[in-house]
N, C-alpha and C. Protein backbone atom coordinates (compact mmCIF):
# COMPACT_ATOMS: atom_id res chain seq x y z
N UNK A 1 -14.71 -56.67 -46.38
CA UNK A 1 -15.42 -55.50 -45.92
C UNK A 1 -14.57 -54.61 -45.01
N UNK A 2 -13.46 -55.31 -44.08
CA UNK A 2 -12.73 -54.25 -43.11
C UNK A 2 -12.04 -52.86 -44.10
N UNK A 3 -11.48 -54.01 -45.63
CA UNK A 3 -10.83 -52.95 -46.05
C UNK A 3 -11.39 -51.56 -46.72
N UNK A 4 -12.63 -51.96 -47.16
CA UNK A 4 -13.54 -51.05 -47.79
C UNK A 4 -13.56 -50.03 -46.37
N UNK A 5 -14.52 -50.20 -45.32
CA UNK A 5 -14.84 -49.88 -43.80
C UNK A 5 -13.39 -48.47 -43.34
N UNK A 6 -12.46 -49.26 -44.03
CA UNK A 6 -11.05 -48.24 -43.00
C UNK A 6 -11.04 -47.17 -44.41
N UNK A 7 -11.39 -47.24 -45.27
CA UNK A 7 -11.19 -45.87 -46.33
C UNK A 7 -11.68 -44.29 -46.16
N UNK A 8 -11.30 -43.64 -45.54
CA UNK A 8 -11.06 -42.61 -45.71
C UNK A 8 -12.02 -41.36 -46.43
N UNK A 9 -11.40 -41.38 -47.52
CA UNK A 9 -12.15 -41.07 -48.75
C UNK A 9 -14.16 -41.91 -48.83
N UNK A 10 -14.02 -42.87 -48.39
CA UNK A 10 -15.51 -43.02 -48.29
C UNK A 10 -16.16 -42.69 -47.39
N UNK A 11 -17.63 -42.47 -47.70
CA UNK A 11 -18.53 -41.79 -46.80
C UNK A 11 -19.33 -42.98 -46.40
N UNK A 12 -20.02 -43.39 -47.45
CA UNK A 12 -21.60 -44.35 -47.43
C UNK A 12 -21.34 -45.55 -48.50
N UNK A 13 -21.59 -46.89 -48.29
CA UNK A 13 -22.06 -47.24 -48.91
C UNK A 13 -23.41 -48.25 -49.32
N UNK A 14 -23.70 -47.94 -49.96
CA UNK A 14 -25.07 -49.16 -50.55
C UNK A 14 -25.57 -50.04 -50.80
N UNK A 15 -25.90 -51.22 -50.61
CA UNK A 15 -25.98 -52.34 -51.05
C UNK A 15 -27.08 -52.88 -51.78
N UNK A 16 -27.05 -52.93 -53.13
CA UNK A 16 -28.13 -53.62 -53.82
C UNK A 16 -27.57 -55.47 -54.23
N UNK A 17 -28.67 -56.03 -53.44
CA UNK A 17 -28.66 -57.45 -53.21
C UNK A 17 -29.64 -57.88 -53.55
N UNK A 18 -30.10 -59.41 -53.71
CA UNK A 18 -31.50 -60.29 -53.65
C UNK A 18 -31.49 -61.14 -52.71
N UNK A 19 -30.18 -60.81 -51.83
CA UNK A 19 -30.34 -61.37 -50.44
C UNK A 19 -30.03 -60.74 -49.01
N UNK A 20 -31.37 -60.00 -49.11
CA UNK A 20 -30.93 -58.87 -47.93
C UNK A 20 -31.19 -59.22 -46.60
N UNK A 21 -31.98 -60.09 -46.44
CA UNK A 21 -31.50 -60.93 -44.48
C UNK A 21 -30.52 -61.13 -44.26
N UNK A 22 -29.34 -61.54 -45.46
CA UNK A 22 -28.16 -61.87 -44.94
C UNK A 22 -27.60 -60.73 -44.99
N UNK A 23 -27.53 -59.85 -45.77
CA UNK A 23 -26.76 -58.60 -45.64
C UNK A 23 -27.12 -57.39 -44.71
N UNK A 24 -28.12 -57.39 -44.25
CA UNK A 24 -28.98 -56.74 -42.97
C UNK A 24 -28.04 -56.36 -41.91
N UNK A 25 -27.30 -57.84 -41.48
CA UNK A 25 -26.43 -57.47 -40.50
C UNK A 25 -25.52 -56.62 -40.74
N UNK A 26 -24.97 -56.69 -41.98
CA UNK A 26 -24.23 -55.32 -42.36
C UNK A 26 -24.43 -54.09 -41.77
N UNK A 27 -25.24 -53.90 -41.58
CA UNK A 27 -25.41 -52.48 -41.74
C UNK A 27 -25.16 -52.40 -40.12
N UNK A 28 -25.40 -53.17 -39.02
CA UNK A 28 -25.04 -53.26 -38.32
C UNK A 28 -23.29 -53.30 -37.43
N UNK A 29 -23.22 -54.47 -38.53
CA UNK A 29 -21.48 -54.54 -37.97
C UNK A 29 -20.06 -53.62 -38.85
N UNK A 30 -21.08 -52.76 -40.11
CA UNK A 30 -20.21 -51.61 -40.46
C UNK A 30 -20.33 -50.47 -40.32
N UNK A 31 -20.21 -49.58 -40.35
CA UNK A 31 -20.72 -48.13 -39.79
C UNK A 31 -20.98 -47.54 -41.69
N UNK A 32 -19.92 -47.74 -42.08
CA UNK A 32 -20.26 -47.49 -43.89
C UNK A 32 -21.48 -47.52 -44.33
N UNK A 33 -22.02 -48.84 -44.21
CA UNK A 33 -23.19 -49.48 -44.95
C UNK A 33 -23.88 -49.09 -44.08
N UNK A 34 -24.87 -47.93 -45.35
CA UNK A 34 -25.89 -47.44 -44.73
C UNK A 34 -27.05 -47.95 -45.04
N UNK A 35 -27.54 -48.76 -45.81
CA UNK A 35 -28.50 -49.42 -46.26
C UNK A 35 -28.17 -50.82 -46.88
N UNK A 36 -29.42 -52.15 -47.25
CA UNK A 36 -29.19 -52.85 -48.29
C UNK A 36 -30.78 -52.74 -48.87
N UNK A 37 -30.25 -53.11 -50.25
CA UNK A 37 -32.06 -53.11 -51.19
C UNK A 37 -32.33 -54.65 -51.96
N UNK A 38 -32.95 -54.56 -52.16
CA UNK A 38 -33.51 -55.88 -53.27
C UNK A 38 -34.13 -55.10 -54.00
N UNK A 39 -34.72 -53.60 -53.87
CA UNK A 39 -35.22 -52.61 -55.28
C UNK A 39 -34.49 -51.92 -55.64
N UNK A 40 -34.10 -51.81 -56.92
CA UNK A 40 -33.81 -50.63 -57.59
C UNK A 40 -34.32 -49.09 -56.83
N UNK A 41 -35.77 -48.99 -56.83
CA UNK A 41 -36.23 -47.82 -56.78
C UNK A 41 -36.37 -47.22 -55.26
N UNK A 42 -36.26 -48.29 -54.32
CA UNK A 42 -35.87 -48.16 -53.06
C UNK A 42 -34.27 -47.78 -52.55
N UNK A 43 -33.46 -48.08 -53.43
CA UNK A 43 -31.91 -47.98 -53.53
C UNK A 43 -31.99 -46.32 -53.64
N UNK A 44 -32.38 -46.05 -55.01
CA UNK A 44 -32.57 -44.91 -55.38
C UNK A 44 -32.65 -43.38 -54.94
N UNK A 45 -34.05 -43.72 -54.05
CA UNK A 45 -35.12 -43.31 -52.81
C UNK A 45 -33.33 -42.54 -51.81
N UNK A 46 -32.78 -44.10 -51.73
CA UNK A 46 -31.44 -43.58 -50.02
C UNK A 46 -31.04 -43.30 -50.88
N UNK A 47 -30.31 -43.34 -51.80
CA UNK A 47 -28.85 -42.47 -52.26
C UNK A 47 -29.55 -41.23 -52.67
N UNK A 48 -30.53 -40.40 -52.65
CA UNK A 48 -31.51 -39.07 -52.82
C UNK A 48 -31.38 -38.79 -51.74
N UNK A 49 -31.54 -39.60 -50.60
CA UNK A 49 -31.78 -38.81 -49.15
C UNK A 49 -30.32 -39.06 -48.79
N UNK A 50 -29.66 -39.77 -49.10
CA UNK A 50 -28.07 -39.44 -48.49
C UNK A 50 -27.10 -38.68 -49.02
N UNK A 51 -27.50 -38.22 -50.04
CA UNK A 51 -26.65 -37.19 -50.64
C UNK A 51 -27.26 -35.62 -50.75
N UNK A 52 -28.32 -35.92 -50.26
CA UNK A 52 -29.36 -34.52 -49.62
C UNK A 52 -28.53 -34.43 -48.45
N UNK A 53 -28.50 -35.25 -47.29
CA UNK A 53 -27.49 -35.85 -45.96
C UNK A 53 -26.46 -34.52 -46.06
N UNK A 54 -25.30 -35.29 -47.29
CA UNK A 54 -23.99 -35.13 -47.28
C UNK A 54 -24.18 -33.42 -47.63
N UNK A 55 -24.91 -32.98 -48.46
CA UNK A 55 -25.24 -31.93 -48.81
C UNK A 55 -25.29 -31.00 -47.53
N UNK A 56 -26.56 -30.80 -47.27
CA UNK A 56 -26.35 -30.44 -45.88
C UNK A 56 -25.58 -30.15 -44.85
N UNK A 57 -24.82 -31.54 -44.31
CA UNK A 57 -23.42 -31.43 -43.36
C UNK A 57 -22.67 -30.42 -44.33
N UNK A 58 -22.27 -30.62 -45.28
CA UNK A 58 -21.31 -29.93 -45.89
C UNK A 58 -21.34 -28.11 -45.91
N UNK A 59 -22.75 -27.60 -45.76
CA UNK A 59 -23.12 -25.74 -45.86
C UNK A 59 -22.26 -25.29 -44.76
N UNK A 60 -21.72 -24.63 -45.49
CA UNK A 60 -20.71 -23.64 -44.04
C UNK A 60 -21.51 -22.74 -43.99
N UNK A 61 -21.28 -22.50 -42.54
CA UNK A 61 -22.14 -21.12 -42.03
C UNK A 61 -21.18 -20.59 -40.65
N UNK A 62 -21.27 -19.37 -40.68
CA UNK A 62 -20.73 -18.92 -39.95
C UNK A 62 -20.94 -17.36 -39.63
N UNK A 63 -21.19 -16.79 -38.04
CA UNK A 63 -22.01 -15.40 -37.79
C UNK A 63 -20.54 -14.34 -37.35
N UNK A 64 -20.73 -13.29 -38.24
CA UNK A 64 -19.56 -12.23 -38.03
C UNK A 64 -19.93 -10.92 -37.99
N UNK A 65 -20.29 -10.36 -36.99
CA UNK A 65 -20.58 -8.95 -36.83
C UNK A 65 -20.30 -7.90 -37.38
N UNK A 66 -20.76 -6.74 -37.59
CA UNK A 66 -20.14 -5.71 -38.60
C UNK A 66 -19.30 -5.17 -37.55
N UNK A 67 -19.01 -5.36 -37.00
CA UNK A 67 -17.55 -4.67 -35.95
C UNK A 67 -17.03 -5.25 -36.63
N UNK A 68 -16.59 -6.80 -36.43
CA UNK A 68 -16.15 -7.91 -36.83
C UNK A 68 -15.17 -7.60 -38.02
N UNK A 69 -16.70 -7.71 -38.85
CA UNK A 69 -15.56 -7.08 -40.13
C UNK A 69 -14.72 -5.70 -40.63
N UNK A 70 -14.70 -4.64 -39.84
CA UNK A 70 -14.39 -3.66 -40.28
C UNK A 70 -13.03 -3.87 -39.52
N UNK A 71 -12.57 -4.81 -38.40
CA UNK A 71 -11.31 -4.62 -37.82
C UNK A 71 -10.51 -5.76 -37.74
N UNK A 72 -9.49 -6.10 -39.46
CA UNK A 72 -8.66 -7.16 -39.71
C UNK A 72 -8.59 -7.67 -38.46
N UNK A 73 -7.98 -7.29 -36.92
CA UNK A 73 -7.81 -7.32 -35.76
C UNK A 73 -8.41 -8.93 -35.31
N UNK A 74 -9.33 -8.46 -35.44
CA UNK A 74 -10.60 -9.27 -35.11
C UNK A 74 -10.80 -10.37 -36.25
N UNK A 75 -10.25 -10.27 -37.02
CA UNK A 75 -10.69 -11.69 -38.30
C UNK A 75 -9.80 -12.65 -37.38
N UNK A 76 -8.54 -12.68 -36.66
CA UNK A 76 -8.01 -13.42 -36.33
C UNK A 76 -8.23 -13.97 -35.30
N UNK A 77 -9.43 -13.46 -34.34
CA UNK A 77 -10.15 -14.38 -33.11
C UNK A 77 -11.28 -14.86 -33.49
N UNK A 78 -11.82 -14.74 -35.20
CA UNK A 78 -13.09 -15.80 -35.48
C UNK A 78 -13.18 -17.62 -35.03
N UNK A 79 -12.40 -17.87 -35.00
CA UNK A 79 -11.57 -18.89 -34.83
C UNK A 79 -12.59 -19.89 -34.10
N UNK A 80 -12.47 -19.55 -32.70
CA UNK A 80 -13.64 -20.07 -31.51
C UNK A 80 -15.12 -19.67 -32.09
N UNK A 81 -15.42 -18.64 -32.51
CA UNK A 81 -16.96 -18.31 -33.09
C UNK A 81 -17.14 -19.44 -34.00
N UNK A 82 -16.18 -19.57 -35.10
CA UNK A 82 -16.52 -20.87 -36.39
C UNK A 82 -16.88 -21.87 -35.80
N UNK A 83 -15.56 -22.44 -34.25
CA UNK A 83 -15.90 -23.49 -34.42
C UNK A 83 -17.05 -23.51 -33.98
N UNK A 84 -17.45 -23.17 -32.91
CA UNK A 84 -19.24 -23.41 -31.76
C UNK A 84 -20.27 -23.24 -33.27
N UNK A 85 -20.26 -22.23 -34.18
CA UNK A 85 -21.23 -21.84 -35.09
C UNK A 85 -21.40 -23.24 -35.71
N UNK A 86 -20.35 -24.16 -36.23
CA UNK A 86 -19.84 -25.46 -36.26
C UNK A 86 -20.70 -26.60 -35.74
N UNK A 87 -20.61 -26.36 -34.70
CA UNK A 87 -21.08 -27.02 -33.07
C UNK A 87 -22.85 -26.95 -33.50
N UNK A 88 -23.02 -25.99 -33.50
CA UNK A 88 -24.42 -25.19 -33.42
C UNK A 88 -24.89 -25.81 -34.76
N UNK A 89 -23.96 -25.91 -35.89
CA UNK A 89 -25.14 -26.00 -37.25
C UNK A 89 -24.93 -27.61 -36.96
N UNK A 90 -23.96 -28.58 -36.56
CA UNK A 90 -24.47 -29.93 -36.35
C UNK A 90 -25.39 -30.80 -35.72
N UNK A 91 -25.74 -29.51 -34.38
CA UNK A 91 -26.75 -30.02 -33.54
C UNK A 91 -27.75 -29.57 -34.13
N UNK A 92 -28.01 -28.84 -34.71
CA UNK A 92 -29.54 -28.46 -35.64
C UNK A 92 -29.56 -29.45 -36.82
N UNK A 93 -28.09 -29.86 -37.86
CA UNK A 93 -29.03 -30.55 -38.62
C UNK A 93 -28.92 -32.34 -38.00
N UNK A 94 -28.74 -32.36 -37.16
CA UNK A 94 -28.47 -33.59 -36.41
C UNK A 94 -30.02 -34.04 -35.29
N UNK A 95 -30.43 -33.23 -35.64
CA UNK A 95 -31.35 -33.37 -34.36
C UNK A 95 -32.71 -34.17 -35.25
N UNK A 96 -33.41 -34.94 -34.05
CA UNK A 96 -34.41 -35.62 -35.13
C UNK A 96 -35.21 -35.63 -33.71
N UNK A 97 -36.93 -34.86 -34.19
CA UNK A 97 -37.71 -35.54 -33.34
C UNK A 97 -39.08 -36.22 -34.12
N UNK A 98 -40.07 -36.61 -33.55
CA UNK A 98 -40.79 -37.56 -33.65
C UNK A 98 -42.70 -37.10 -33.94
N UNK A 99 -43.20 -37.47 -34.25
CA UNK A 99 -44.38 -36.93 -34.70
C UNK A 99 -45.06 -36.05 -33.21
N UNK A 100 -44.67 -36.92 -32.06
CA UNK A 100 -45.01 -36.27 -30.98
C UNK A 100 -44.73 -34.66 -31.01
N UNK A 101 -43.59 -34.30 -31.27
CA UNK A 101 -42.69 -33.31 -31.18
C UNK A 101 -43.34 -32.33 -32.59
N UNK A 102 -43.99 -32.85 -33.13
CA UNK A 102 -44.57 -31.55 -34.60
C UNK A 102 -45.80 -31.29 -33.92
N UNK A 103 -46.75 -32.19 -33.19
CA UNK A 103 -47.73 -31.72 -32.74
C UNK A 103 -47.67 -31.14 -31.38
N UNK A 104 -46.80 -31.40 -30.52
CA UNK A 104 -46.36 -30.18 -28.91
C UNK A 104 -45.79 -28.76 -30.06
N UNK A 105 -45.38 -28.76 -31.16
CA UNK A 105 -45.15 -27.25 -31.75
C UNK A 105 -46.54 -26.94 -32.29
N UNK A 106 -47.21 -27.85 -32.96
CA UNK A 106 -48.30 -27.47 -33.35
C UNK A 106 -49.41 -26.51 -32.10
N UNK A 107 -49.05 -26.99 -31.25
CA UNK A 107 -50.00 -27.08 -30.25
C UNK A 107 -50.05 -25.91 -29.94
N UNK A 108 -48.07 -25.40 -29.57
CA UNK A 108 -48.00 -24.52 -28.95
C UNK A 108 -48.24 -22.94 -30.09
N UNK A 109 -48.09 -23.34 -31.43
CA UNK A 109 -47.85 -22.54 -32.13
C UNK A 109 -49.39 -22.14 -32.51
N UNK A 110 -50.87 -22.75 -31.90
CA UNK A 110 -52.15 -22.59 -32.07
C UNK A 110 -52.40 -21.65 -30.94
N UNK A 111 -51.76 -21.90 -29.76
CA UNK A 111 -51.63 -21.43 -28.53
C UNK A 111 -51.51 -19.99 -28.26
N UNK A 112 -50.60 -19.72 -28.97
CA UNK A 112 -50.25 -18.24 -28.83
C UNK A 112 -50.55 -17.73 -30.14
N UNK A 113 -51.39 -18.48 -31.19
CA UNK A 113 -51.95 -18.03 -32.73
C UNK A 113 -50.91 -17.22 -33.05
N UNK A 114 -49.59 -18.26 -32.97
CA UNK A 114 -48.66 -17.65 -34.12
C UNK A 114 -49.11 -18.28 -35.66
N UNK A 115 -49.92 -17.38 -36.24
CA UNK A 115 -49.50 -17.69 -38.03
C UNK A 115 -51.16 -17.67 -37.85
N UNK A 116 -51.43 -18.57 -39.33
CA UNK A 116 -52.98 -19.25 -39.30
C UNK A 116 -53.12 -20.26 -39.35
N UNK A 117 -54.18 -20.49 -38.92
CA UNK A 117 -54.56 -21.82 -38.98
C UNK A 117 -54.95 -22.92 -39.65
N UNK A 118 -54.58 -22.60 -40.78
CA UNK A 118 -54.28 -23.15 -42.20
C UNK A 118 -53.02 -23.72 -42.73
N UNK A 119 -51.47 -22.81 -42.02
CA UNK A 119 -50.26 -23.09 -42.24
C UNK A 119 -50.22 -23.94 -40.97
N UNK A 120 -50.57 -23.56 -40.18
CA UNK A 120 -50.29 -24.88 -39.25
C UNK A 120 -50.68 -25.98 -39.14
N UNK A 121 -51.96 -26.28 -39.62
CA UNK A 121 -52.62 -27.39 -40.06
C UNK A 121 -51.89 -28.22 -41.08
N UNK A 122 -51.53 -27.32 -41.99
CA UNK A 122 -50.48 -28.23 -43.35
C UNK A 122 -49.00 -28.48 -42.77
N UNK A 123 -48.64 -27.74 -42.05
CA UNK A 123 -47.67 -28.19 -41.47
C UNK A 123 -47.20 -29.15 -40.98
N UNK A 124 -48.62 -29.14 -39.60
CA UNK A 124 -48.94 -30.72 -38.90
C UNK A 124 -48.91 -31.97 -39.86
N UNK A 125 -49.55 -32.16 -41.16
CA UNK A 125 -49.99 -32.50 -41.60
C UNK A 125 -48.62 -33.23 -42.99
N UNK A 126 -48.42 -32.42 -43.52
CA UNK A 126 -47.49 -32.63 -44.69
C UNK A 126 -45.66 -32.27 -44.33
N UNK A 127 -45.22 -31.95 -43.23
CA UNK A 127 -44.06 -31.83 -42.89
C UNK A 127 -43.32 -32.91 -42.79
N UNK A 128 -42.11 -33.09 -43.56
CA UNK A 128 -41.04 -34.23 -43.53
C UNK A 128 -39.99 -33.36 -43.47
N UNK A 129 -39.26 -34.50 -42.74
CA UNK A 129 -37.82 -33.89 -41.92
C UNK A 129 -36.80 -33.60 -43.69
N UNK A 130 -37.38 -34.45 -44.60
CA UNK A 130 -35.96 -35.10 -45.15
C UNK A 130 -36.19 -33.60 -46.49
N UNK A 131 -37.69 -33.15 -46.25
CA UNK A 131 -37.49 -31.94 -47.47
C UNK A 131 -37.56 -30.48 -46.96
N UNK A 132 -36.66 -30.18 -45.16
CA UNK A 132 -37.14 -29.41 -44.63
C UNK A 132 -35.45 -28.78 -44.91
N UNK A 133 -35.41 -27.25 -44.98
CA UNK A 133 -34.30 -26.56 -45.31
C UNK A 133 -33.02 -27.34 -44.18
């Protein structure tokens, strides 16, 4: 496993087993192994949500003003903007809160009757992190 673990080129890997107490600790003592299964369709399930994951990390984004662009000048100090914009899109898709945290927005978003009260209700209600832009 160290040698798999030091590769580079790998991101994630998976483990489909019929003995997953023992391989459990894996996932622990490698940073690689992101899961183990004894289902097929549970296997499945993570490599959908981890390559949604990889997807994600991967969108470049980056904010350039129309000054910005009209003065070559200036393409050459984007530099510091990329990286923080960088900075900025990891801590957004990095961030994870907790059911607590949909209903303090819910709350607040009834509060000041931003929207209706219909979208916020389904919101509360049917929102998952893993099919959210």
């Amino acid at each position: 496993m160290p040698l798999i673990n030091d590769i580079p080129q790998l991101e994630s890997v998976y483990i489909f087993n019929d003995i997953k107490p023992l391989n459990e600790e894996w996932t622990k003592t490698w940073r690689k192994i992101k899961s183990v299964h004894t289902n097929i369709d549970d296997l499945c399930k993570a490599l959908q949500s981890g390559v949604k994951r990889y997807n994600q990390n991967s969108i470049a984004m980056s904010f350039v003003t129309i000054n910005e662009m009209s003065s070559t000048d200036n393409l050459n100090q984007l530099e510091p903007t990329f990286m923080y914009t960088q900075i900025f899109k990891d801590i957004l898709l990095n961030m994870e809160h907790g059911q607590q945290a949909i209903k303090q927005f819910t709350a607040y978003c009834r509060h000041i009757d931003s929207g209706s009260a219909k979208n916020i209700d389904e919101f509360e209600n049917k929102y998952d992190a893993q099919s959210a832009i």
